[in-house]
Protein backbone atom coordinates (compact mmCIF):
# COMPACT_ATOMS: atom_id res chain seq x y z
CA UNK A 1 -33.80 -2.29 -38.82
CA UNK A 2 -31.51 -3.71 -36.28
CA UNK A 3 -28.41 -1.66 -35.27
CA UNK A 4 -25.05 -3.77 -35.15
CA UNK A 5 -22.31 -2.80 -33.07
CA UNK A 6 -18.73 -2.71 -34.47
CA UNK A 7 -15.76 -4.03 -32.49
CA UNK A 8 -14.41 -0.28 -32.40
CA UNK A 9 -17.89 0.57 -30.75
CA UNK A 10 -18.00 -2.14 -28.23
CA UNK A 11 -13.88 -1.20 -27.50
CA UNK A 12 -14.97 1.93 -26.99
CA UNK A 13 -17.96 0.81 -24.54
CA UNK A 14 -15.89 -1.26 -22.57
CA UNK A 15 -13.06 1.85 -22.13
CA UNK A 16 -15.75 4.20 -21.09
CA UNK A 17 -17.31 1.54 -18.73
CA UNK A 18 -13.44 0.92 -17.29
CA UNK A 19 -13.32 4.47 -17.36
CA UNK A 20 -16.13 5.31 -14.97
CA UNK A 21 -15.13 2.82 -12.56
CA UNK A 22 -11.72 3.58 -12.42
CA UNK A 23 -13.44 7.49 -11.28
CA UNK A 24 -16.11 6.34 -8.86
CA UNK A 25 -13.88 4.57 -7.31
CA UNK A 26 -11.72 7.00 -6.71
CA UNK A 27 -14.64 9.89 -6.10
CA UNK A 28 -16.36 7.77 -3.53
CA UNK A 29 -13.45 7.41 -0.98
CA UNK A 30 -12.35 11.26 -2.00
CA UNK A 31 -15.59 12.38 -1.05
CA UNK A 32 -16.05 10.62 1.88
CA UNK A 33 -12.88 12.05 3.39
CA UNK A 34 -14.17 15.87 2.61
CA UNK A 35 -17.21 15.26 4.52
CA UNK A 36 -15.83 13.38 7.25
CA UNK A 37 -13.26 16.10 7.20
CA UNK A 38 -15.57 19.01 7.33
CA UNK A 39 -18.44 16.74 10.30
CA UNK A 40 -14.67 16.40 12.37
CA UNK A 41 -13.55 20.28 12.10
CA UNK A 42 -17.16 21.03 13.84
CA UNK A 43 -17.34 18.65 15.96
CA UNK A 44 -13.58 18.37 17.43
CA UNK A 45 -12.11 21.33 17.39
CA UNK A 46 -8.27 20.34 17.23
CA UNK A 47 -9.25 18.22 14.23
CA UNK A 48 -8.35 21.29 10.83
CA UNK A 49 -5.36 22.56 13.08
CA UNK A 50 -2.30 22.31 10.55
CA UNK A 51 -0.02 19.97 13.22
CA UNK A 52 -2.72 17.44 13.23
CA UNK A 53 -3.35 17.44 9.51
CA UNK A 54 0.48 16.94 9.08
CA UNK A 55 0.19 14.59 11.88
CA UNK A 56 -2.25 12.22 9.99
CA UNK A 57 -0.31 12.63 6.48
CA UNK A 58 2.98 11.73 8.60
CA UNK A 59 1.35 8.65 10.26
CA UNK A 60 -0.48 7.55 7.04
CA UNK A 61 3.07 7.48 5.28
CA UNK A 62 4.33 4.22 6.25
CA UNK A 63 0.77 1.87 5.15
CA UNK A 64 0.73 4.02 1.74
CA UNK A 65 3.95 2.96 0.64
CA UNK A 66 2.84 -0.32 1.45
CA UNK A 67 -0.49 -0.23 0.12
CA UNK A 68 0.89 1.76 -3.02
CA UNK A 69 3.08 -2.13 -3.83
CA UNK A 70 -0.31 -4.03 -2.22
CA UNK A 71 -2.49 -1.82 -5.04
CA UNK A 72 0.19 -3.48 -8.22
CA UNK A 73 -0.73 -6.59 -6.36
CA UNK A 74 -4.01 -6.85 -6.22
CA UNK A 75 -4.70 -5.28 -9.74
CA UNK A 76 -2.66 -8.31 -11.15
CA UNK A 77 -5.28 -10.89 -9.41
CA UNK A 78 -3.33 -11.76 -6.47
CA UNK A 79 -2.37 -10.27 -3.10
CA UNK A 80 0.17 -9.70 -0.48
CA UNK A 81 0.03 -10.55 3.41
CA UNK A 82 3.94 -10.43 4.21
CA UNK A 83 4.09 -6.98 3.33
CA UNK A 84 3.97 -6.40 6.97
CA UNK A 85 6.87 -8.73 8.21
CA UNK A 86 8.63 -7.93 5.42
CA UNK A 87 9.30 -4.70 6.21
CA UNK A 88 9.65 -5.86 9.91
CA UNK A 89 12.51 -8.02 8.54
CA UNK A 90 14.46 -5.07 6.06
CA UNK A 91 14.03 -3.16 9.32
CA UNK A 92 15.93 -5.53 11.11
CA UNK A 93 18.41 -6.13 9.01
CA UNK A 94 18.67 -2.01 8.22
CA UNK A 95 19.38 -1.50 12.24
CA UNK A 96 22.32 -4.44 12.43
CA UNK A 97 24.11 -3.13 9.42
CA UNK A 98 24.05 -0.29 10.93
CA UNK A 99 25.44 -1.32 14.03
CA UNK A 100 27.59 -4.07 13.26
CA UNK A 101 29.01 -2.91 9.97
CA UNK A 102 28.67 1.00 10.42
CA UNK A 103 27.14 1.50 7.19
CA UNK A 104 26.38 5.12 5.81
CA UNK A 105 23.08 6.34 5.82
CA UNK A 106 22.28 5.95 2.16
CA UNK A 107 23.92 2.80 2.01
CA UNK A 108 21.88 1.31 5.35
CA UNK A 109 18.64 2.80 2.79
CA UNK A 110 19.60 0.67 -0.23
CA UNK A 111 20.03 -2.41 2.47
CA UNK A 112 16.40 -1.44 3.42
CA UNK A 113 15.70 -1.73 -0.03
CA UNK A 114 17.38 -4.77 -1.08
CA UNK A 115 15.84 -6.91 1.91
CA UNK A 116 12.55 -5.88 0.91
CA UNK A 117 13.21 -7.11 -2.23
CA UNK A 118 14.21 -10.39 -1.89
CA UNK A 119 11.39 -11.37 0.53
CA UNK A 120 8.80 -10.09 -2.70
CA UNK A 121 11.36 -11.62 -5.07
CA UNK A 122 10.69 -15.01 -3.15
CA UNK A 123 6.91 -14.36 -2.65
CA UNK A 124 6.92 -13.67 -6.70
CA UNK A 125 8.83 -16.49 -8.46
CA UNK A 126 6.98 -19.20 -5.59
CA UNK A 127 3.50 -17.76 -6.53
CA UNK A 128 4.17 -17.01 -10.24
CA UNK A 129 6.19 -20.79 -11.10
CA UNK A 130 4.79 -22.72 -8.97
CA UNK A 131 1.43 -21.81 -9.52
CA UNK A 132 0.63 -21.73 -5.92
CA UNK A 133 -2.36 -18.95 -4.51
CA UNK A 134 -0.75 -16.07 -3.62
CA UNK A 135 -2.89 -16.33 -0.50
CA UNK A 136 -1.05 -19.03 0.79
CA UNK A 137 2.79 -18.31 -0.54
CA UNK A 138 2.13 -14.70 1.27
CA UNK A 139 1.17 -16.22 4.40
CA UNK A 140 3.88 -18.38 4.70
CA UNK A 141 6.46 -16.06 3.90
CA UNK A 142 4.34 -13.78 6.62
CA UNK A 143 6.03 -16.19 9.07
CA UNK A 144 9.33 -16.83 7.47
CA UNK A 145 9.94 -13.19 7.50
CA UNK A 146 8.48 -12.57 11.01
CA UNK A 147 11.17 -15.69 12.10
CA UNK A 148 13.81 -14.57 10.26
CA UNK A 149 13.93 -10.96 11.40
CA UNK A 150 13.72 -12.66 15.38
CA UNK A 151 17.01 -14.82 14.48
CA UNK A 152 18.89 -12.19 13.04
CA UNK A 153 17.86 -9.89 16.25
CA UNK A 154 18.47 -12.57 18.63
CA UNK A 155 14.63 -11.76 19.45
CA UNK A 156 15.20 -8.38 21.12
CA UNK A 157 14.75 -4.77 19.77
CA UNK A 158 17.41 -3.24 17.65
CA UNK A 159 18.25 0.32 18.46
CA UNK A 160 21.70 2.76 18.48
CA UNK A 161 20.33 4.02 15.09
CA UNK A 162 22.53 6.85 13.14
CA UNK A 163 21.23 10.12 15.01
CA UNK A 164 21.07 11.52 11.04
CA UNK A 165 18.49 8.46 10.45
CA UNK A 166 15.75 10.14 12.35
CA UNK A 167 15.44 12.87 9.85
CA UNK A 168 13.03 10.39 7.40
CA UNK A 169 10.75 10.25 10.59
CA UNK A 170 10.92 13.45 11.95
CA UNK A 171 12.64 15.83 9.69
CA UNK A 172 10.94 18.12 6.94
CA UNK A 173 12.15 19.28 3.97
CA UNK A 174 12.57 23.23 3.04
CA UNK A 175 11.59 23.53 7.10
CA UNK A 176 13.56 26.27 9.05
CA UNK A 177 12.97 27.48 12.50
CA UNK A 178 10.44 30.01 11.52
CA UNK A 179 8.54 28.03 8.60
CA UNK A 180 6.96 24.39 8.46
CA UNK A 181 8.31 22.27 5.65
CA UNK A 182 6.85 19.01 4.16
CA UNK A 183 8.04 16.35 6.45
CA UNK A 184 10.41 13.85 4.86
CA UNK A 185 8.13 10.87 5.78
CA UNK A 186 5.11 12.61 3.50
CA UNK A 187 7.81 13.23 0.46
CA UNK A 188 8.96 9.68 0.40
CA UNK A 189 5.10 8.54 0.49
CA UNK A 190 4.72 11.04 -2.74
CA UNK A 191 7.98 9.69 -4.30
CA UNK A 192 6.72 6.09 -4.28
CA UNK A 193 3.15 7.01 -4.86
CA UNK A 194 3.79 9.21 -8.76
CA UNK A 195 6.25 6.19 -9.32
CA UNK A 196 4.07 3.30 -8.97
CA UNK A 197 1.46 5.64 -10.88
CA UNK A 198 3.26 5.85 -13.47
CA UNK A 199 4.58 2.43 -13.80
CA UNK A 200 0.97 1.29 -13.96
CA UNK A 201 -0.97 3.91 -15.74
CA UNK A 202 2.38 4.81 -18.83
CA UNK A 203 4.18 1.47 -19.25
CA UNK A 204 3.49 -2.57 -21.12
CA UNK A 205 3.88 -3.73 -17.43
CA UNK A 206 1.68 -2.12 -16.09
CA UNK A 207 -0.92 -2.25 -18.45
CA UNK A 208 -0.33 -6.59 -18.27
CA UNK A 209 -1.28 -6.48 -14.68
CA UNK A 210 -4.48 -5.10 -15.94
CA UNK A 211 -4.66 -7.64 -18.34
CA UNK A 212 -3.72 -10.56 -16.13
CA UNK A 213 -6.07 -9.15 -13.31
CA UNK A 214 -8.89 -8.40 -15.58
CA UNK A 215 -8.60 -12.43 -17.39
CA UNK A 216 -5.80 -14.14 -17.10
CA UNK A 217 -6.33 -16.48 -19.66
CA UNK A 218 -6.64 -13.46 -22.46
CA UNK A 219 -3.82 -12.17 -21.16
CA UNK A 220 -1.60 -15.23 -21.98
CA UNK A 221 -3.43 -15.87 -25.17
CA UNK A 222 -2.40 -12.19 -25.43
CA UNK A 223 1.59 -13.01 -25.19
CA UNK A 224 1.76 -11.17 -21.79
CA UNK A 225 4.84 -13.50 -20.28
CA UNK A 226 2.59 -14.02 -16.70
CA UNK A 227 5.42 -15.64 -14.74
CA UNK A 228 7.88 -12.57 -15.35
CA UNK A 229 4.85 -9.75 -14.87
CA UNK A 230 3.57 -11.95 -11.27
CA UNK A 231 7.34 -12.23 -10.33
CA UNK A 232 7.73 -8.35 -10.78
CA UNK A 233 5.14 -7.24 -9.41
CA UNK A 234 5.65 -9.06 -5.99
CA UNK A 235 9.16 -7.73 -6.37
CA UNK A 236 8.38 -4.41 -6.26
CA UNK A 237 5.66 -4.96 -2.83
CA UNK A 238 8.86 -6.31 -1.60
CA UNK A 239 10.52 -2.89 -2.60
CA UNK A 240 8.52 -0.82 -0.93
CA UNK A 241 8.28 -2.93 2.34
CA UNK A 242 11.99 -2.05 2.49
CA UNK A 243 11.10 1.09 1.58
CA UNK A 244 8.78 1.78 4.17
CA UNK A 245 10.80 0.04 6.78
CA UNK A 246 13.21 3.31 6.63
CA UNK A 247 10.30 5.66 7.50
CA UNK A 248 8.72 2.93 10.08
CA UNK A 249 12.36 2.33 12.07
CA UNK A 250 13.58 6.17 11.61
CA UNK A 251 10.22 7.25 13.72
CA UNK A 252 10.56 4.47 16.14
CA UNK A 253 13.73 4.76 16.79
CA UNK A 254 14.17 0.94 17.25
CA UNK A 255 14.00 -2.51 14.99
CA UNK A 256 11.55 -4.85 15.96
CA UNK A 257 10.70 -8.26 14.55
CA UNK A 258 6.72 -7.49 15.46
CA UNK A 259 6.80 -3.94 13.94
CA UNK A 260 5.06 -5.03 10.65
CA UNK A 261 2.09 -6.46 12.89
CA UNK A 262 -1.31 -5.10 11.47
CA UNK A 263 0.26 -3.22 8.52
CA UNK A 264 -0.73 -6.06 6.09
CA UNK A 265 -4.36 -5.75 7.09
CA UNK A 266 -3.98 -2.04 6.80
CA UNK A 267 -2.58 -1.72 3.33
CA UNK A 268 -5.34 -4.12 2.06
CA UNK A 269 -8.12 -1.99 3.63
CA UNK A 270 -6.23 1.25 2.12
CA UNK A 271 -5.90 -0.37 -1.38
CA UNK A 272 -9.67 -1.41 -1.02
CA UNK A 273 -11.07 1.37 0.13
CA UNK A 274 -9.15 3.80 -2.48
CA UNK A 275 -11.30 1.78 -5.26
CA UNK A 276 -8.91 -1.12 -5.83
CA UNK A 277 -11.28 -4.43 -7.00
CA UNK A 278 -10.25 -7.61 -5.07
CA UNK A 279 -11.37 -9.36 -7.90
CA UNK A 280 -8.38 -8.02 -9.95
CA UNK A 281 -7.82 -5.58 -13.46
CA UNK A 282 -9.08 -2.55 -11.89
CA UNK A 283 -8.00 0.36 -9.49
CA UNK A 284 -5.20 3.01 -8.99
CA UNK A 285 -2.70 4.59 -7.31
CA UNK A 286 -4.54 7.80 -6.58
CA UNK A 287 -7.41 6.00 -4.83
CA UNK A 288 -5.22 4.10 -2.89
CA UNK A 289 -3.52 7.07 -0.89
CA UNK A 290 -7.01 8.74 -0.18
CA UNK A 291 -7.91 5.47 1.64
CA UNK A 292 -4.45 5.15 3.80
CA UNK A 293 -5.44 9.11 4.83
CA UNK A 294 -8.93 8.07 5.22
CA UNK A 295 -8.05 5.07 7.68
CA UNK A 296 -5.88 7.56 9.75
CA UNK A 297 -8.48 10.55 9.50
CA UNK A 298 -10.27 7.81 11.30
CA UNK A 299 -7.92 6.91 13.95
CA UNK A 300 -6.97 10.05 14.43
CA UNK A 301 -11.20 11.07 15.23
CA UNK A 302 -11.52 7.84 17.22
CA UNK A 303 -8.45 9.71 19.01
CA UNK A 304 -9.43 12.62 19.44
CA UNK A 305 -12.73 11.53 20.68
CA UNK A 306 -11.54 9.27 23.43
CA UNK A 307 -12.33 6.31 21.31
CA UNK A 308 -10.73 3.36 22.11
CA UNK A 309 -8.32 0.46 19.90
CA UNK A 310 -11.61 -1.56 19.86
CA UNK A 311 -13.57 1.14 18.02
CA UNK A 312 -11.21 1.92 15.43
CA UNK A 313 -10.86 -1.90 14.43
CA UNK A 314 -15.01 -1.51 14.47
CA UNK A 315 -14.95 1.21 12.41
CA UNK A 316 -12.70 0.66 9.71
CA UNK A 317 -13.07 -2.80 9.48
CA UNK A 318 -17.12 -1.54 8.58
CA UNK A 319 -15.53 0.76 5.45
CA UNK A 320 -13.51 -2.07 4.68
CA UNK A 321 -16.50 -3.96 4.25
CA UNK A 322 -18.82 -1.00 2.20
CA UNK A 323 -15.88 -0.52 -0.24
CA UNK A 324 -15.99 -4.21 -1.10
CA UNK A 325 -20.19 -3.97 -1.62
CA UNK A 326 -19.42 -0.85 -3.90
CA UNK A 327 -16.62 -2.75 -5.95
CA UNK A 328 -19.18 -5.30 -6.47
CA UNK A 329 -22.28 -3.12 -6.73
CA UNK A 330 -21.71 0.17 -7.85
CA UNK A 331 -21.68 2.33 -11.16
CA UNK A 332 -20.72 0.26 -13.90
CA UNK A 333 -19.86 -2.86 -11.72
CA UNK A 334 -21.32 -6.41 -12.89
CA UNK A 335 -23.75 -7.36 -10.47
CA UNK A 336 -24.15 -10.80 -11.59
CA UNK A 337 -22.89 -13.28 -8.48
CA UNK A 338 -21.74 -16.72 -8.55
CA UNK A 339 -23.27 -19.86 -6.77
């Protein structure tokens, strides 16, 4: 006698199936960094001390706050290569408010903010109403941003930053003379990282970027309004460029239309890497940090052992390339390809 399955069975097949994906793609990149960690503490010695650990979580900050926007992205079905000059340009403008208008701290953050903003607000309504690639609209505004923040600097480097700035790059909280604290750069990673978490794992909006990511056309059917979910979800990349510009100009001490260079390459590889599908409807927030610390475990071993620029591109850009074949061919993936 043949054995029908029920829609509640097959709902609850295709949970468990999300389910274990959603895991091994975060255990994979987890596990990898334990073991690289533990091969690194044997075989460079400065590697486990506590300086360099908080060294890596410190320079990991700024591409997880990217990549933490990038993950929203790429989970809806589309992605995001002006993350990078976006936060190049909110850094700009951040540094001339400052000096031209004298703006308070907070208030030269919410300007970070805002810029940020409008560059993914652009990116967003573009992609989502004009039904253009994302590839493409995100390139473009790569360069619009990238120009923009050279006119508004008059192409030179912005500096004469509030001296109280610094403190998101360099300053810790609960720190004292006598004790370590958690650097400021690490809790503003954390902030946007249980956010963004939560936004996509607890709320409608989130779960319609899984939707629209996983089939687009079910999601519509659905009544999932696309253009306002694609619009808000660039938005909020946008957010967090601006948001990661603070930490990015507050340790650099200086504004520079070419400080977002790279970053866009790096937040993909973080969001991939953490277990984020390319492909769309799948992936996490969780994942996504352990690959921006994985990428700069890296760098910082390539460092440590004399490795060169050249080696590190080698390297990563070889995970990179791993995490993609285990999107596509690990545990519970669909291996089926297309012509």
């Amino acid at each position: 006698m043949s054995e029908v399955n029920s829609p509640d069975s097959s709902a609850s097949k295709s949970r468990k199936q999300l389910k274990t994906r959603h895991f091994s793609g975060t255990l994979a990149p987890l596990l990898f960094l334990i073991l690289l960690s533990i091969t690194l503490s044997f075989i460079a010695p400065n590697f486990a001390t506590p300086n360099n650990i908080k060294q890596i979580a410190v320079q990991a900050a700024v591409v997880a706050i990217l990549a933490c926007g990038q993950t929203a992205v790429i989970i809806s079905g589309n992605i995001d290569l002006s993350v990078g000059s976006v936060m190049a340009f909110a850094g700009i403008v951040t540094a001339q408010a400052f000096n031209i208008y004298h703006v308070s701290v907070p208030m030269g953050m919410v300007i970070a903010c805002m810029a940020g903003l409008s560059g993914g607000l652009v990116s967003g309504i573009i992609t989502a109403y004009g039904r253009i690639p994302s590839f493409i609209v995100t390139l473009g505004m790569m360069g619009v941003a990238q120009g923009v923040a050279g006119i508004v600097a008059h192409s030179q480097n912005i500096g004469n930053l509030p001296p109280d700035f610094s403190v998101f790059g360099f300053g810790e909280l609960f720190g004292t003379d006598t004790r370590d604290g958690i650097p400021y750069a690490v809790v503003m990673m954390l902030i946007a990282a249980i956010l963004v978490h939560i936004a996509l794992s607890r709320t409608a909006w989130g779960r319609s970027l899984y939707a629209i990511g996983g089939n687009r056309e079910a999601a519509r059917l659905s009544g999932v309004r696309l253009g306002w979910a694609v619009t808000s979800v660039f938005a909020l990349s946008g957010l967090l460029a601006g948001f990661a510009s603070i930490v990015n100009i507050s340790r650099s001490s200086v504004a520079s239309k070419d400080a977002g260079v790279g970053y866009e390459l790096d937040a993909v590889a973080a969001t991939v890497i953490g277990g984020t599908s390319l492909f769309g409807g799948q992936g996490g927030i969780p994942g996504t940090i352990i690959g921006a610390i994985l990428i700069y475990t890296l760098r910082n071993a390539c460092t440590l052992k004399d490795y060169g620029p050249e080696h590190q591109r080698v390297i990563i850009g070889v995970v990179v390339v791993l995490a993609v074949l285990f999107d596509r061919f690990g545990p519970g993936r669909n291996r089926k390809t297309t012509a």
